[in-house]
C-alpha atoms as a PDB file:
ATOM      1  CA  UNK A   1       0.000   0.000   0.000  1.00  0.00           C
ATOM      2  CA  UNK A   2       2.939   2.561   0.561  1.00  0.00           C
ATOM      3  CA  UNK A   3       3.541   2.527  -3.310  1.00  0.00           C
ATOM      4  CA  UNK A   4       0.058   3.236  -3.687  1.00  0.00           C
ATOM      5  CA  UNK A   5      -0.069   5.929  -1.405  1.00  0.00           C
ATOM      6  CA  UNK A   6       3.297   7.627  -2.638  1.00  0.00           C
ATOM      7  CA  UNK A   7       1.805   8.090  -5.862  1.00  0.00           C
ATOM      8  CA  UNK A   8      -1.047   9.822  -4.584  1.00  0.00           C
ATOM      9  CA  UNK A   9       0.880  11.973  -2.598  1.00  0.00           C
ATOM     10  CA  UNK A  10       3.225  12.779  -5.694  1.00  0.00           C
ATOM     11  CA  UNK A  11       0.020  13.235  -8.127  1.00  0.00           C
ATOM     12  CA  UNK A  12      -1.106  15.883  -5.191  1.00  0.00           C
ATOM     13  CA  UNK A  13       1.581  17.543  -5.127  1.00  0.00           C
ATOM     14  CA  UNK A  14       1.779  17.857  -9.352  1.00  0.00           C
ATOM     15  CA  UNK A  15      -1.883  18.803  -8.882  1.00  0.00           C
ATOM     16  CA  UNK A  16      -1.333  21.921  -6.940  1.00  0.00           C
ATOM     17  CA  UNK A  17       2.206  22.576  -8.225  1.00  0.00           C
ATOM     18  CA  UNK A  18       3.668  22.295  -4.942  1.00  0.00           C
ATOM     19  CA  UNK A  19       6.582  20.622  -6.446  1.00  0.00           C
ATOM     20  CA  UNK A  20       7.834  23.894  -7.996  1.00  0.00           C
ATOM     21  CA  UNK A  21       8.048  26.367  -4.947  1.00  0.00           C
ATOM     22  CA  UNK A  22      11.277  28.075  -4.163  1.00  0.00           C
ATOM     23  CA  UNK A  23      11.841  29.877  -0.625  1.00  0.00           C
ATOM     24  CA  UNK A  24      13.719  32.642  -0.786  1.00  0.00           C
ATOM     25  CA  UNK A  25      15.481  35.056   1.593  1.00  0.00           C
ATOM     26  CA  UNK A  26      16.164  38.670   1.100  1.00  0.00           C
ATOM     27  CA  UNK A  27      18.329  40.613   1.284  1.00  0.00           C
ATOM     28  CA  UNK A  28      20.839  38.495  -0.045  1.00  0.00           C
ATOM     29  CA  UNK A  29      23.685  39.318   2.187  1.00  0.00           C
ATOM     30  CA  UNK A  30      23.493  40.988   5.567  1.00  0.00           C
ATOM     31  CA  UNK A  31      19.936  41.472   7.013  1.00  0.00           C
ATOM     32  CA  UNK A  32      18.926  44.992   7.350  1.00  0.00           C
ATOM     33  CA  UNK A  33      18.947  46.736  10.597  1.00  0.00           C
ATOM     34  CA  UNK A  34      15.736  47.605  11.962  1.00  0.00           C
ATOM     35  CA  UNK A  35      15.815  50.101  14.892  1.00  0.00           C
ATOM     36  CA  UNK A  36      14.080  52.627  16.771  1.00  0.00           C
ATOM     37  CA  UNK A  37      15.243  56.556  17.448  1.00  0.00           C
ATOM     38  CA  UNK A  38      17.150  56.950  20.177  1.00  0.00           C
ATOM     39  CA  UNK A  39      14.952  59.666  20.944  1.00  0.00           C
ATOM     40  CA  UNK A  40      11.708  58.106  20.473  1.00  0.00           C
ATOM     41  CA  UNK A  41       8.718  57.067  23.324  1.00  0.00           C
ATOM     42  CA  UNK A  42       8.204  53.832  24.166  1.00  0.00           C
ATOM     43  CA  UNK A  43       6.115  52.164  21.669  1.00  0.00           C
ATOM     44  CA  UNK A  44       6.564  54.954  19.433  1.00  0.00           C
ATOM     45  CA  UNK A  45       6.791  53.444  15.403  1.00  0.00           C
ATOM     46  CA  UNK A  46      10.305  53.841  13.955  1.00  0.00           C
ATOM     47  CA  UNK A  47      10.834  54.836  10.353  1.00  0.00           C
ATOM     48  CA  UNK A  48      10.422  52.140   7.757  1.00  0.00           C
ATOM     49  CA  UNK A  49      13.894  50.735   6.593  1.00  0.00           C
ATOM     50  CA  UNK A  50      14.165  48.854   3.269  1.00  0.00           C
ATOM     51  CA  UNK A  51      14.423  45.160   3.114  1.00  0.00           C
ATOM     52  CA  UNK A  52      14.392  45.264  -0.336  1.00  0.00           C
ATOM     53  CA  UNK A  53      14.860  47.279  -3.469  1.00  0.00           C
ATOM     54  CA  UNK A  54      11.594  47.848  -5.731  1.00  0.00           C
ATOM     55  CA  UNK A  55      12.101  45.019  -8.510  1.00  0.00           C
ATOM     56  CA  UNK A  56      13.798  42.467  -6.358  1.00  0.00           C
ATOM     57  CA  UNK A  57      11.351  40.051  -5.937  1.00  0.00           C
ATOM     58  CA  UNK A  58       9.856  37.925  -7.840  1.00  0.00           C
ATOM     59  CA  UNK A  59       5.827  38.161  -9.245  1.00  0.00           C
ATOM     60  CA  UNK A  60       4.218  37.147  -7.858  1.00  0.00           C
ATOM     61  CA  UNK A  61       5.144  35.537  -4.558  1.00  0.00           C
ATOM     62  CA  UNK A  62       4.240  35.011  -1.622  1.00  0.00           C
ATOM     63  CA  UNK A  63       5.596  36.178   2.181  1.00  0.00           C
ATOM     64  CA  UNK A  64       6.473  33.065   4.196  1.00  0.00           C
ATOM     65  CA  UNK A  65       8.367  34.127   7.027  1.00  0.00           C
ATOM     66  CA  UNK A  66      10.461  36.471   9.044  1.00  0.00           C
ATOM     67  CA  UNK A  67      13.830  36.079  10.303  1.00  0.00           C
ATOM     68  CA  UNK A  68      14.941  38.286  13.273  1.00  0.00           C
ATOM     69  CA  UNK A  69      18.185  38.532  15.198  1.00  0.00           C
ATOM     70  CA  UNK A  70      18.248  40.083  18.456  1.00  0.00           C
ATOM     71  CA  UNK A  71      21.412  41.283  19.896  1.00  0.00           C
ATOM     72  CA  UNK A  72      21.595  41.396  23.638  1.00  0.00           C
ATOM     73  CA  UNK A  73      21.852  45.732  24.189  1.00  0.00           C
ATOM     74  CA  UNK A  74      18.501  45.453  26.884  1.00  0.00           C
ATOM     75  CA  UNK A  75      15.891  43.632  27.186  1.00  0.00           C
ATOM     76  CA  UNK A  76      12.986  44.483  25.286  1.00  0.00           C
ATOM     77  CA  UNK A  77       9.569  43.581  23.463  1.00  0.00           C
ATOM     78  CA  UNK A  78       7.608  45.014  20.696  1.00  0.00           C
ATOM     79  CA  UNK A  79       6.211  44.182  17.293  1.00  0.00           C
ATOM     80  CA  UNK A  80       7.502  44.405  14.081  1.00  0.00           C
ATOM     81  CA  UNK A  81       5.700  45.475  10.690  1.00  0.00           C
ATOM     82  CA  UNK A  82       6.404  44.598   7.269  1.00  0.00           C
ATOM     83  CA  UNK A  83       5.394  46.616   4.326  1.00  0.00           C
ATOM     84  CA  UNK A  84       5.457  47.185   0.483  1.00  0.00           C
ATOM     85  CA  UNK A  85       5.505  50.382  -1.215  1.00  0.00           C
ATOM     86  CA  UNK A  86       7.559  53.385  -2.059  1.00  0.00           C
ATOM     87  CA  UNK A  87       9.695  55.335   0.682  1.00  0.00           C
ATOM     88  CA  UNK A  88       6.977  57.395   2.110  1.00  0.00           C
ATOM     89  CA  UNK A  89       4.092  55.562   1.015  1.00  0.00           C
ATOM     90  CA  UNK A  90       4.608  52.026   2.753  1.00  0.00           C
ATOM     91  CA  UNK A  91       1.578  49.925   3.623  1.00  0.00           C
ATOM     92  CA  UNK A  92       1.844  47.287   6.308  1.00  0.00           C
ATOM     93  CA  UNK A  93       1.041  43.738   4.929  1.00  0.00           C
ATOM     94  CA  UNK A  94       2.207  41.899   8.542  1.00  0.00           C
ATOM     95  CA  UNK A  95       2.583  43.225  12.131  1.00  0.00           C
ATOM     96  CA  UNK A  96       3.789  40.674  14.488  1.00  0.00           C
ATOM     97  CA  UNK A  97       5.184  40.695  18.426  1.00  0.00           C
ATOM     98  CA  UNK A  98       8.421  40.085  19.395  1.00  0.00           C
ATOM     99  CA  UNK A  99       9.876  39.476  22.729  1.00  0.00           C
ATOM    100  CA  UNK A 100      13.891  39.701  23.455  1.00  0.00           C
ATOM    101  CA  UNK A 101      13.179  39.485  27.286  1.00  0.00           C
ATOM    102  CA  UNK A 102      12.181  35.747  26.691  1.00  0.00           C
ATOM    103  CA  UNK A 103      16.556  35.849  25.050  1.00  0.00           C
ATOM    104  CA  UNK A 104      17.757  38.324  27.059  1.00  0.00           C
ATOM    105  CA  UNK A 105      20.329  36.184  28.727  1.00  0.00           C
ATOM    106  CA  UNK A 106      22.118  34.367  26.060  1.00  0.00           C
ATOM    107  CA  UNK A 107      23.548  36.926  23.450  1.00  0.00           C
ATOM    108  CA  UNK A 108      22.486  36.793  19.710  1.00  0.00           C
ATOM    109  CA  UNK A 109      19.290  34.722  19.731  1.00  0.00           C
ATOM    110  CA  UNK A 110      17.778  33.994  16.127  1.00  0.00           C
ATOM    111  CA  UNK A 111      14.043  33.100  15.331  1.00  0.00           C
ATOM    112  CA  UNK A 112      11.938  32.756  12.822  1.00  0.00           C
ATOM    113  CA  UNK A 113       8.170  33.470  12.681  1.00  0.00           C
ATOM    114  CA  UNK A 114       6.109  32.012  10.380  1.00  0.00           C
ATOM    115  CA  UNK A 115       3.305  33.729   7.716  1.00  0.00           C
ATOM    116  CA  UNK A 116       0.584  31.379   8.094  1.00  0.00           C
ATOM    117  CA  UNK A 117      -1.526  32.025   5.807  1.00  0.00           C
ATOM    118  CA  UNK A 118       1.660  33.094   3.452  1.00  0.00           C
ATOM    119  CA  UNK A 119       0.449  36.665   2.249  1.00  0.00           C
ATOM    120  CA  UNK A 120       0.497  36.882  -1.799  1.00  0.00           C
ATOM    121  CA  UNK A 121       2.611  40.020  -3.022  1.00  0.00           C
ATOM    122  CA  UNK A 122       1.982  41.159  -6.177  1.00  0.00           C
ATOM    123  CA  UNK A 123       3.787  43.055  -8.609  1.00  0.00           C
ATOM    124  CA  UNK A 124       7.504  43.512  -7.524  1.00  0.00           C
ATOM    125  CA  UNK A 125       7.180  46.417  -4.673  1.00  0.00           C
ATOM    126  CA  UNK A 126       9.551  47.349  -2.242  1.00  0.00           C
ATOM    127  CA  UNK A 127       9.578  45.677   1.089  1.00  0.00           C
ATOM    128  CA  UNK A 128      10.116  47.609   4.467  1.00  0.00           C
ATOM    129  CA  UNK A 129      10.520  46.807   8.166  1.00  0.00           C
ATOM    130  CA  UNK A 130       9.402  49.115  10.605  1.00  0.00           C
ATOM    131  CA  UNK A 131       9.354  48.448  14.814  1.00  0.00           C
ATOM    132  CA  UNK A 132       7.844  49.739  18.308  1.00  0.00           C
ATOM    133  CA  UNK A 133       8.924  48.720  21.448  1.00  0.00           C
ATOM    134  CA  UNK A 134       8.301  48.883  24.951  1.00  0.00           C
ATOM    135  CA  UNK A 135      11.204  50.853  26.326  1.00  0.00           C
ATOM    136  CA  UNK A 136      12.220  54.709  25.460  1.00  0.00           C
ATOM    137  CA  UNK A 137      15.611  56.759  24.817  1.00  0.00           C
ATOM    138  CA  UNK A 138      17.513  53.442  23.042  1.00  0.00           C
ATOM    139  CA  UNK A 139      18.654  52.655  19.518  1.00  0.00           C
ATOM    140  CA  UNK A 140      17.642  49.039  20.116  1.00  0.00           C
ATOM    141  CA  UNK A 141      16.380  46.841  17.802  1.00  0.00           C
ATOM    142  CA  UNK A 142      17.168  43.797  15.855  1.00  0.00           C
ATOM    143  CA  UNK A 143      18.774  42.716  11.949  1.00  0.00           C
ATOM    144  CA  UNK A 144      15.732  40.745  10.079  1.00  0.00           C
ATOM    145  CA  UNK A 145      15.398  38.832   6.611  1.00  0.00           C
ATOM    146  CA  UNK A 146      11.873  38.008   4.871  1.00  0.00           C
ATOM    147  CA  UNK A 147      11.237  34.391   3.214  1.00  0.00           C
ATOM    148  CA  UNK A 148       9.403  34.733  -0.015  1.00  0.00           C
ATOM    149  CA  UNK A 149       7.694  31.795  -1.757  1.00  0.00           C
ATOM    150  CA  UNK A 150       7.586  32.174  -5.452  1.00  0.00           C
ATOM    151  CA  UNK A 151       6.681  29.395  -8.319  1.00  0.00           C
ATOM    152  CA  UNK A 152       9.408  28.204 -10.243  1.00  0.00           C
ATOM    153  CA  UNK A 153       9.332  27.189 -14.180  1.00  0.00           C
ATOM    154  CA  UNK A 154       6.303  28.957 -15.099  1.00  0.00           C
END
């Protein structure tokens, strides 16, 4: 029965084209720094920093995930936002909480948080990152990649 059952699985996953997904991260490279103003209030929105350039990614695809590294400078929570759009005109597509004070002991922690459902991106925009957090007067913050999902071979 496990022949059987393997080709059903593999006819599935023809069926829905599953077999021709490739996860991507961007930037390529370093992550981009995503930090508040020094000056800013606690839970005060930072500027939007670019993840990646308009044209970058592909079209369509689809936003699978967020990577975040949190250095150890204090402890801290927050949320994080990422958007699409041109400088100025950004529009948030995912906010999601993060907490540091669950790491703050061991330097460097790195996470990952799923997009469940993945959130379809169309066109090729430019992606931002934007954070708040919970404490005041600190440049804080954390370096962060976003997994795309795009279909391959069509």
């Amino acid at each position: 029965m496990g022949g059987l059952a393997s080709l059903v699985k593999s006819l599935y996953q023809r069926g829905i084209g599953s077999d021709s997904v490739r996860h991507t991260v961007y930037p390529v490279g370093a992550g981009v720094a995503a930090v508040s103003d020094g000056a800013a209030a606690a839970w005060a929105w930072s500027d939007y920093v670019e993840i990646v350039a308009a044209a970058t990614i592909p079209n369509p695809c689809w936003l699978t995930g967020v990577f975040c590294h949190l250095p150890v400078i204090e402890a801290f929570y927050g949320d994080f936002a990422i958007a699409s759009g041109a400088a100025g005109s950004e529009e948030d597509l995912f906010i999601f909480p993060f907490g540091e004070e669950l790491f703050a002991v061991v330097e460097g922690q790195t996470y990952f948080v799923p997009v469940n459902p993945a959130i379809r991106i169309a066109g090729t925009p430019r992606l931002a990152v934007r954070l708040r957090k919970n404490t005041a007067a600190s440049a804080a913050g954390c370096t962060m990649k976003v997994q795309c999902a795009a279909a391959i071979g069509t």
